[in-house]
N, C-alpha and C. Protein backbone atom coordinates (compact mmCIF):
# COMPACT_ATOMS: atom_id res chain seq x y z
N UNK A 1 0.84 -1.17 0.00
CA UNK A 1 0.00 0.00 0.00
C UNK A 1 0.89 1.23 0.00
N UNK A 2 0.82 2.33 -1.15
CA UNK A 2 1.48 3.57 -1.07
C UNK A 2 1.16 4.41 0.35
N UNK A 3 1.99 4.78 0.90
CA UNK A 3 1.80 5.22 1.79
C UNK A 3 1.12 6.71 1.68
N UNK A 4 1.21 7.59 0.48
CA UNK A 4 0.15 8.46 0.55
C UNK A 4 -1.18 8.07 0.53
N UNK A 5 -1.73 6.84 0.29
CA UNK A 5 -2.74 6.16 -0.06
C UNK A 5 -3.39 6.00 1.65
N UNK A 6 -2.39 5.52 2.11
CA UNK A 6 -2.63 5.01 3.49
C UNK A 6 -2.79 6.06 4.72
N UNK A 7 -2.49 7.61 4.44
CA UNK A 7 -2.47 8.50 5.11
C UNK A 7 -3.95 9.27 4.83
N UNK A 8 -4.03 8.99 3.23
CA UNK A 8 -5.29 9.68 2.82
C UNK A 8 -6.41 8.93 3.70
N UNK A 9 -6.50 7.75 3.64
CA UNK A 9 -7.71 6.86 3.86
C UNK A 9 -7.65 7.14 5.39
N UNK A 10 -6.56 6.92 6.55
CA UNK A 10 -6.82 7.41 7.77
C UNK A 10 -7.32 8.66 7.98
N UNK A 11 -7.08 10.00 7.27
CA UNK A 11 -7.81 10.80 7.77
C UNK A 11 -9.04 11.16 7.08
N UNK A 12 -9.20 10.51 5.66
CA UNK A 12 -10.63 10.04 5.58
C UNK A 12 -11.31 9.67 6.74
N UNK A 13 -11.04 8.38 7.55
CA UNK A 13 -12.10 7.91 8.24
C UNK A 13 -12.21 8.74 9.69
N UNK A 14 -10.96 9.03 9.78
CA UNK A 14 -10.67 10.08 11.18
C UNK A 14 -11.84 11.32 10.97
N UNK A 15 -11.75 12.12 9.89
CA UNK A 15 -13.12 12.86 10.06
C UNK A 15 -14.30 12.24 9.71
N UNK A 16 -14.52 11.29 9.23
CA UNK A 16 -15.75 10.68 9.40
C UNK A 16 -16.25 10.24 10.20
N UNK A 17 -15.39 10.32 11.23
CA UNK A 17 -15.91 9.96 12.67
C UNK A 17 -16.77 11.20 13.45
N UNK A 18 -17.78 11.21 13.95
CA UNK A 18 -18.11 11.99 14.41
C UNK A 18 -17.98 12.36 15.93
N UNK A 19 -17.86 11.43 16.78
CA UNK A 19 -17.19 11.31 18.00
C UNK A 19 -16.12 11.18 18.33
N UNK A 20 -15.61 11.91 17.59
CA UNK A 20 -13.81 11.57 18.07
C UNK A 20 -13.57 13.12 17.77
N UNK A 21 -12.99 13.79 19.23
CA UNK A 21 -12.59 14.94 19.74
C UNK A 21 -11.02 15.35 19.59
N UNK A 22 -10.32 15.84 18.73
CA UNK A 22 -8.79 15.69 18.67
C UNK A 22 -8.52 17.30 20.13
N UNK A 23 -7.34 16.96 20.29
CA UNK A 23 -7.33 17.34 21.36
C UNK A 23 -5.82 18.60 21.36
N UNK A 24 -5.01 17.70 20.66
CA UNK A 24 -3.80 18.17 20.12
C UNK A 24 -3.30 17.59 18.98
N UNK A 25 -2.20 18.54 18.12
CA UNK A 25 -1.50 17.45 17.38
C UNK A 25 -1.17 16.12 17.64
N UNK A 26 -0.43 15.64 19.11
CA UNK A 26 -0.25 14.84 19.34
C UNK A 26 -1.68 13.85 19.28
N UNK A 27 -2.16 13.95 19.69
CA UNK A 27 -3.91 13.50 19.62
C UNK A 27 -4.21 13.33 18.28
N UNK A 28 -3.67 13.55 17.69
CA UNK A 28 -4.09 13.59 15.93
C UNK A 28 -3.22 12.77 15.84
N UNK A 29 -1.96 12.99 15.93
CA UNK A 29 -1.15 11.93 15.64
C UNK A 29 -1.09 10.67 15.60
N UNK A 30 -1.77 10.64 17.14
CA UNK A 30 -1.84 9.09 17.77
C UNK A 30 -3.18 8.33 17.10
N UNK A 31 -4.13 9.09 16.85
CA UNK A 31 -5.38 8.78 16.21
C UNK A 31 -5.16 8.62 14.95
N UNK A 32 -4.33 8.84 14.15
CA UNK A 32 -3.96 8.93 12.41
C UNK A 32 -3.12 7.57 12.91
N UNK A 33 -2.39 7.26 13.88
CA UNK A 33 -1.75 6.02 13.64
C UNK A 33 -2.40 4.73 13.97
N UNK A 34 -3.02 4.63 14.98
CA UNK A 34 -4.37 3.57 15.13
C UNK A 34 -5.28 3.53 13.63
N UNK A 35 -5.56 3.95 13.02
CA UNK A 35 -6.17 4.23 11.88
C UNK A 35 -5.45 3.60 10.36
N UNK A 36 -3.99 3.88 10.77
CA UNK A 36 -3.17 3.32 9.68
C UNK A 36 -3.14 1.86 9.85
N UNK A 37 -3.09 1.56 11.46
CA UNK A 37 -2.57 0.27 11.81
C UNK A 37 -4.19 -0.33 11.39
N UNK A 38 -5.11 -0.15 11.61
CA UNK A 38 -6.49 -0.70 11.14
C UNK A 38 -6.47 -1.11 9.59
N UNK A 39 -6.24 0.10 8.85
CA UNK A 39 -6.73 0.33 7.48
C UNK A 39 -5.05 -1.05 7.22
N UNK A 40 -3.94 -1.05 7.52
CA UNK A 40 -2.94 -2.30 6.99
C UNK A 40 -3.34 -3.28 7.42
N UNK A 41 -4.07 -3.68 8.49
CA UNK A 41 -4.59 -4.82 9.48
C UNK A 41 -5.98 -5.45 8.20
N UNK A 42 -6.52 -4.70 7.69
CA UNK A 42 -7.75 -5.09 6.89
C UNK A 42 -6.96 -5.06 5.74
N UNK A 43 -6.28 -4.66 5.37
CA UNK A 43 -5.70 -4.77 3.67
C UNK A 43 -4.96 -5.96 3.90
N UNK A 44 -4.31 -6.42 4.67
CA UNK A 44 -3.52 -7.38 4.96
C UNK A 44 -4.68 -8.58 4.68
N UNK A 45 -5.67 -8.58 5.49
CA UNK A 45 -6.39 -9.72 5.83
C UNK A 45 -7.21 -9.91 4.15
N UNK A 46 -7.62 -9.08 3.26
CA UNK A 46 -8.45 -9.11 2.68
C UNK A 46 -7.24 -9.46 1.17
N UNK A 47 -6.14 -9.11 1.63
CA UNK A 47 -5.22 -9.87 0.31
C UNK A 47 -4.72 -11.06 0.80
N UNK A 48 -4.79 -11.32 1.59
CA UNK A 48 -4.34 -12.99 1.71
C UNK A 48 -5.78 -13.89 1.85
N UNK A 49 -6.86 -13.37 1.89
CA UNK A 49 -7.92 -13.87 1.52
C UNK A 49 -8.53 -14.13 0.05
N UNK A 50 -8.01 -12.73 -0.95
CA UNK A 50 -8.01 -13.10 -2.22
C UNK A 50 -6.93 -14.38 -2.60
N UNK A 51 -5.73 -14.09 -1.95
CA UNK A 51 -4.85 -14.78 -2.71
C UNK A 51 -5.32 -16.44 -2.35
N UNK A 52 -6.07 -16.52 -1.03
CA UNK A 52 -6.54 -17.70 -0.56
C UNK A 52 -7.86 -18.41 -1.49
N UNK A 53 -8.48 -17.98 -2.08
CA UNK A 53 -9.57 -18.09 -2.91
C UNK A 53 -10.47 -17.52 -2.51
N UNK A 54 -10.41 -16.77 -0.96
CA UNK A 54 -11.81 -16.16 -0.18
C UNK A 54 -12.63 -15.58 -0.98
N UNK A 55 -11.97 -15.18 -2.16
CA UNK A 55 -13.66 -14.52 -2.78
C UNK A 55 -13.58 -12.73 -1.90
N UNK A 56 -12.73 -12.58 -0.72
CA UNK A 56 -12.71 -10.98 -0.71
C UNK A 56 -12.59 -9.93 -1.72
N UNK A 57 -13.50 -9.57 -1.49
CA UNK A 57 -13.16 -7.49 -2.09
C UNK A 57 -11.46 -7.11 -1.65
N UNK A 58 -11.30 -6.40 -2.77
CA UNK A 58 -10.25 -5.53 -2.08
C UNK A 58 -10.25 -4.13 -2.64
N UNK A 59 -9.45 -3.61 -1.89
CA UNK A 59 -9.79 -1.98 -1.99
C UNK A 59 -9.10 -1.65 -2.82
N UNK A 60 -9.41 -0.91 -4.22
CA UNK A 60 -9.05 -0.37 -5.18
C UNK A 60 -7.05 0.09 -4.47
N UNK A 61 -7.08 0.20 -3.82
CA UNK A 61 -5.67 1.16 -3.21
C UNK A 61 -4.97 -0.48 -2.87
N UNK A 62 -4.94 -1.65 -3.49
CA UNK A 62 -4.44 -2.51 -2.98
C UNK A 62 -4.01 -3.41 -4.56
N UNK A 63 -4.83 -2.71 -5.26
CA UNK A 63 -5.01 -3.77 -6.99
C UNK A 63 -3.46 -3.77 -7.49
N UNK A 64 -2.63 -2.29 -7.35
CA UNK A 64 -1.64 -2.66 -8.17
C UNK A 64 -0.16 -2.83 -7.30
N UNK A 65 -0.26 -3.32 -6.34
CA UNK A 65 0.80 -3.68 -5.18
C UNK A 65 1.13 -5.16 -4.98
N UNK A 66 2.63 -5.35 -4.99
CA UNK A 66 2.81 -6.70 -5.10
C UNK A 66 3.95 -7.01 -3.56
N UNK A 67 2.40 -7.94 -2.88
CA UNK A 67 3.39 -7.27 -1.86
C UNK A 67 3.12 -9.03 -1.20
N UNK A 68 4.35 -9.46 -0.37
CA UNK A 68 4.48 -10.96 -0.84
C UNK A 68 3.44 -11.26 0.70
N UNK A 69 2.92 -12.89 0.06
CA UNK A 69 1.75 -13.24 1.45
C UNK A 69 2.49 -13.16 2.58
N UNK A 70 4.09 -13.31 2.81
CA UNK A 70 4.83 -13.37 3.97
C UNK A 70 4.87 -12.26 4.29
N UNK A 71 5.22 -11.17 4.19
CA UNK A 71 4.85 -9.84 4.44
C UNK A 71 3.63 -9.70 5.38
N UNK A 72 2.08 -9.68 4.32
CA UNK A 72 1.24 -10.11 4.83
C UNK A 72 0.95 -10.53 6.48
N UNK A 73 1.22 -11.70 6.16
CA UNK A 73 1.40 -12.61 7.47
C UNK A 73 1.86 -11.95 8.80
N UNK A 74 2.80 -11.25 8.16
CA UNK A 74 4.18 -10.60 9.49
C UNK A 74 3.33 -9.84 10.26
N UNK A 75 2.37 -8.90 9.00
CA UNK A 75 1.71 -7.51 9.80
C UNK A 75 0.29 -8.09 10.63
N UNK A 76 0.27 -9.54 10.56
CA UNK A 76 -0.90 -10.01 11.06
C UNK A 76 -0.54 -10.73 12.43
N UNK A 77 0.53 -11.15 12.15
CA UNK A 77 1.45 -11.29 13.54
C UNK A 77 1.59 -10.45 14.50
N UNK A 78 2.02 -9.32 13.95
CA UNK A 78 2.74 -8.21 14.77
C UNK A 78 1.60 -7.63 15.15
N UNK A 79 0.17 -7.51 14.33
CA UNK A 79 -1.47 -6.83 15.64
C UNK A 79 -1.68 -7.96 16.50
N UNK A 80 -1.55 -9.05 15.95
CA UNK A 80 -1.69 -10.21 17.39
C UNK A 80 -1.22 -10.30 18.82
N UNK A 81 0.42 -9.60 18.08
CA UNK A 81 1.28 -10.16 19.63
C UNK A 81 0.72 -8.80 19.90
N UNK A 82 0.71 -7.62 19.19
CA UNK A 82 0.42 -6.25 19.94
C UNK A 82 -0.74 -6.32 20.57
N UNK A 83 -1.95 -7.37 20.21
CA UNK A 83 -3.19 -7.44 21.08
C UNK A 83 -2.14 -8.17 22.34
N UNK A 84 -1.63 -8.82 22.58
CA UNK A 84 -1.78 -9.98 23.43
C UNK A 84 -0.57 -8.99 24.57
N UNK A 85 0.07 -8.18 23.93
CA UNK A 85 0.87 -7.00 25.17
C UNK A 85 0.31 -6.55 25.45
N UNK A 86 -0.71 -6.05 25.09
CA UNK A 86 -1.75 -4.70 25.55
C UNK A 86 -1.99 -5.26 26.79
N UNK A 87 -2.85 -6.73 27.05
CA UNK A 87 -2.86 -7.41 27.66
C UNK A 87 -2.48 -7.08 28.81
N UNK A 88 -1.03 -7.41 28.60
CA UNK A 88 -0.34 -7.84 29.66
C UNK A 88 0.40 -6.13 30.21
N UNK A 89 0.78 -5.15 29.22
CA UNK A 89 1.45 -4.10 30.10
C UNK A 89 0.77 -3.29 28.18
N UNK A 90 -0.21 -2.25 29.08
CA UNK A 90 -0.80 -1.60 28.21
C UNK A 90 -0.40 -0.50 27.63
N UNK A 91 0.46 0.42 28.29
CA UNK A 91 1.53 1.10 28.11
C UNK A 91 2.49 1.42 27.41
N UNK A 92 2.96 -0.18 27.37
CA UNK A 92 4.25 -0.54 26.66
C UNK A 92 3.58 -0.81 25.39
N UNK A 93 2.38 -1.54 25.17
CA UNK A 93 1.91 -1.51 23.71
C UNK A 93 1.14 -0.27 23.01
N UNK A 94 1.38 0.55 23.64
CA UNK A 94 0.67 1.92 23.55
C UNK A 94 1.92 2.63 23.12
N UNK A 95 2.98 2.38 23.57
CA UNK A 95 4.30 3.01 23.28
C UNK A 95 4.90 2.54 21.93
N UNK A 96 4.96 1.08 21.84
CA UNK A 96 4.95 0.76 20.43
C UNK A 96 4.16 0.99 19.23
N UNK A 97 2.85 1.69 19.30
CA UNK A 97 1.81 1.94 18.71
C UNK A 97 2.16 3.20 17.94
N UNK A 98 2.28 3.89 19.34
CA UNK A 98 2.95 5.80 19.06
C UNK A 98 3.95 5.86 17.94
N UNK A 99 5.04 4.52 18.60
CA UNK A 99 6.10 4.98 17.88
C UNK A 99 6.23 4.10 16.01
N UNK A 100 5.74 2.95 16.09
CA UNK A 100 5.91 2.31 15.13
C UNK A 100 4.44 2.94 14.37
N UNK A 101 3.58 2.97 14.58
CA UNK A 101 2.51 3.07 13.37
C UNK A 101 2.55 4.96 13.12
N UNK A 102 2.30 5.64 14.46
CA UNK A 102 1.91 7.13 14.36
C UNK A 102 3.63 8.20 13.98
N UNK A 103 4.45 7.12 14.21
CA UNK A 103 5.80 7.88 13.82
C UNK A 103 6.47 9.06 14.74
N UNK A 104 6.05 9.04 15.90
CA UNK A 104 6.34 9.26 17.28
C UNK A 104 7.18 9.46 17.88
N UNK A 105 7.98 10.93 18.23
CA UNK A 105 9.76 10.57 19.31
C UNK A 105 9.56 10.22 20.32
N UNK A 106 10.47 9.57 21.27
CA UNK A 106 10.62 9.57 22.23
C UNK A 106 10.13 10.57 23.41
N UNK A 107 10.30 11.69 23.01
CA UNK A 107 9.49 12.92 23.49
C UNK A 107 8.28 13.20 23.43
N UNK A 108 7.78 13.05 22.08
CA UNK A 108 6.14 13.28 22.06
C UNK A 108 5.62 12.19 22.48
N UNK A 109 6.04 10.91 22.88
CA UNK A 109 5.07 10.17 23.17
C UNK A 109 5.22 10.23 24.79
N UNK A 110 6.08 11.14 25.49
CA UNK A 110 6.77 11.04 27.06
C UNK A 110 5.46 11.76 27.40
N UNK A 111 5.28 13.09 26.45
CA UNK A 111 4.16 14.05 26.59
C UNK A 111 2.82 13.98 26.00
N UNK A 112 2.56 12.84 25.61
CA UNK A 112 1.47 12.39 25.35
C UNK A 112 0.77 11.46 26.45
N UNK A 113 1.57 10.78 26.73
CA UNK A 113 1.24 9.51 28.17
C UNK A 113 1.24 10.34 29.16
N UNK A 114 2.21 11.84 29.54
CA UNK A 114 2.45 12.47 30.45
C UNK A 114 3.69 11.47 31.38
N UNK A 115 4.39 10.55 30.54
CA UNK A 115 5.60 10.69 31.70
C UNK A 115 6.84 10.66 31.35
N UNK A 116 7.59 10.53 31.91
CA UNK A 116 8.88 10.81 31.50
C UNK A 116 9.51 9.93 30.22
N UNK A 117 10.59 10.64 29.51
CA UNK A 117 11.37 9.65 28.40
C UNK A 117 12.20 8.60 28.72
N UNK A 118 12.46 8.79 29.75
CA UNK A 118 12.93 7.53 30.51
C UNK A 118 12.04 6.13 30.58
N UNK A 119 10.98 6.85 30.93
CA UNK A 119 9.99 5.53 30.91
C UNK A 119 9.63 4.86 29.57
N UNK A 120 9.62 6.10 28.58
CA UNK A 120 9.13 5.61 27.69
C UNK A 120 10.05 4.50 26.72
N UNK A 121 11.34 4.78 27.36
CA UNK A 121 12.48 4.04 26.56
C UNK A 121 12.26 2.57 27.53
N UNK A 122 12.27 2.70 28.34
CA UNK A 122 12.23 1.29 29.45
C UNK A 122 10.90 0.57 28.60
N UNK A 123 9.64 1.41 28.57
CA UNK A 123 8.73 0.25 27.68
C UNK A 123 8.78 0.01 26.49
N UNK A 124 9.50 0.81 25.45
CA UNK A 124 9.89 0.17 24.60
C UNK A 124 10.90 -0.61 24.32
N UNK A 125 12.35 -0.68 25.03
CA UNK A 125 12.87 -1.91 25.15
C UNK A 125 12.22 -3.36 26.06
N UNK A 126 11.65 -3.00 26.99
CA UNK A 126 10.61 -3.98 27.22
C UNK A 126 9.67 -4.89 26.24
N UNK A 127 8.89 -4.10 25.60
CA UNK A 127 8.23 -4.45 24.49
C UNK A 127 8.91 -4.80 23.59
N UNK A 128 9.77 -4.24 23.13
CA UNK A 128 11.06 -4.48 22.14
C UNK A 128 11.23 -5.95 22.03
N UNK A 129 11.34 -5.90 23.24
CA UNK A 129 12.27 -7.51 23.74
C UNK A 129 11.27 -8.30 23.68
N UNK A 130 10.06 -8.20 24.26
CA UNK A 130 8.91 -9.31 24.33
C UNK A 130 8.76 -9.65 22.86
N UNK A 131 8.40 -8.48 21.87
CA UNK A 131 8.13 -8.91 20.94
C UNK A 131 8.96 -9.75 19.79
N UNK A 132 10.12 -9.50 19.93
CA UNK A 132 11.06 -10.25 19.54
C UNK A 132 10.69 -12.21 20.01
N UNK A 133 10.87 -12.06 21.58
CA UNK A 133 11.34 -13.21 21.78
C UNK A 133 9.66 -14.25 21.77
N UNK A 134 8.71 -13.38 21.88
CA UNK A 134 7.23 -14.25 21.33
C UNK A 134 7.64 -14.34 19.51
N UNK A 135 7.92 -13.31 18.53
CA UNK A 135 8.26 -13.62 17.23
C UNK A 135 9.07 -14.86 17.04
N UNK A 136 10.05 -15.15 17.70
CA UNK A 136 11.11 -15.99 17.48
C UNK A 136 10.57 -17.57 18.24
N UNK A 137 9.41 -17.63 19.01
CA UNK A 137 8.82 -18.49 19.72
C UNK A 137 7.27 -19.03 18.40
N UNK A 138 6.95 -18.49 17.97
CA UNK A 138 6.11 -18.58 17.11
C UNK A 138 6.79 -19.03 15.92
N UNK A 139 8.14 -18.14 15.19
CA UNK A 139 8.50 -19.09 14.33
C UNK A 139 9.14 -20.63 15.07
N UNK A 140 9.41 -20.69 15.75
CA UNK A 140 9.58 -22.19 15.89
C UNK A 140 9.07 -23.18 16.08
N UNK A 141 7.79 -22.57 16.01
CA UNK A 141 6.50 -23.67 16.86
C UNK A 141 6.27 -24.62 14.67
């Protein structure tokens, strides 16, 4: 997916929301990146469903991208384990969220959570690490 493609369609749906109050840039930010991670989470699922025979639709913004089922797969992995941290330390998958989908420093996300950059580095090497060593536990299974 072109990534201007993927920015357009998040804040497509971001104002189509009618209950959703932005608050700050940062607030926009973080909301444009939940949005990205949705809109790749469904493009993901709905091309490995074509490629599966599912018979899915896919979204015109997906027809001329050749993008391999392993790929795919990875980004379907990586919302899984990110459901399954949330879980466990919500924070820390909130920190990976900021920083990997919404494109996030270390700083804006210290002042977005309201705490320090210190912390925010501790949950993302935390998370860092979990996610790694569940990735590396899954490929071996």
């Amino acid at each position: 997916m072109q990534s201007t493609d993927l920015v357009h369609e998040a804040v497509i749906r971001l104002f189509l929301q009618s209950d959703v109050e932005m608050k700050n840039r940062l607030h926009l930010m973080a909301l444009a990146g939940r949005q990205m991670r949705r809109i790749l989470i469904e493009h993901a699922r709905a091309r490995l469903a074509q490629r599966r025979g599912g018979g899915a639709h896919v979204d015109q913004l997906a027809e001329n991208q050749d993008v391999s089922a392993r790929e795919l797969e990875s980004l379907l992995v990586l919302d899984d384990l990110l459901a399954q941290l949330r879980l466990m330390d919500a924070r820390a998958a909130e920190v990976v969220e900021l920083r990997f989908f919404s494109g996030l420093s270390r700083e804006e996300i210290a002042e977005k959570l309201g705490v320090t950059v210190r912390t925010v580095q501790r949950d993302w090497d935390a998370a860092r690490a979990w996610l790694l060593d569940a990735v590396s536990s899954r490929a071996a299974e």
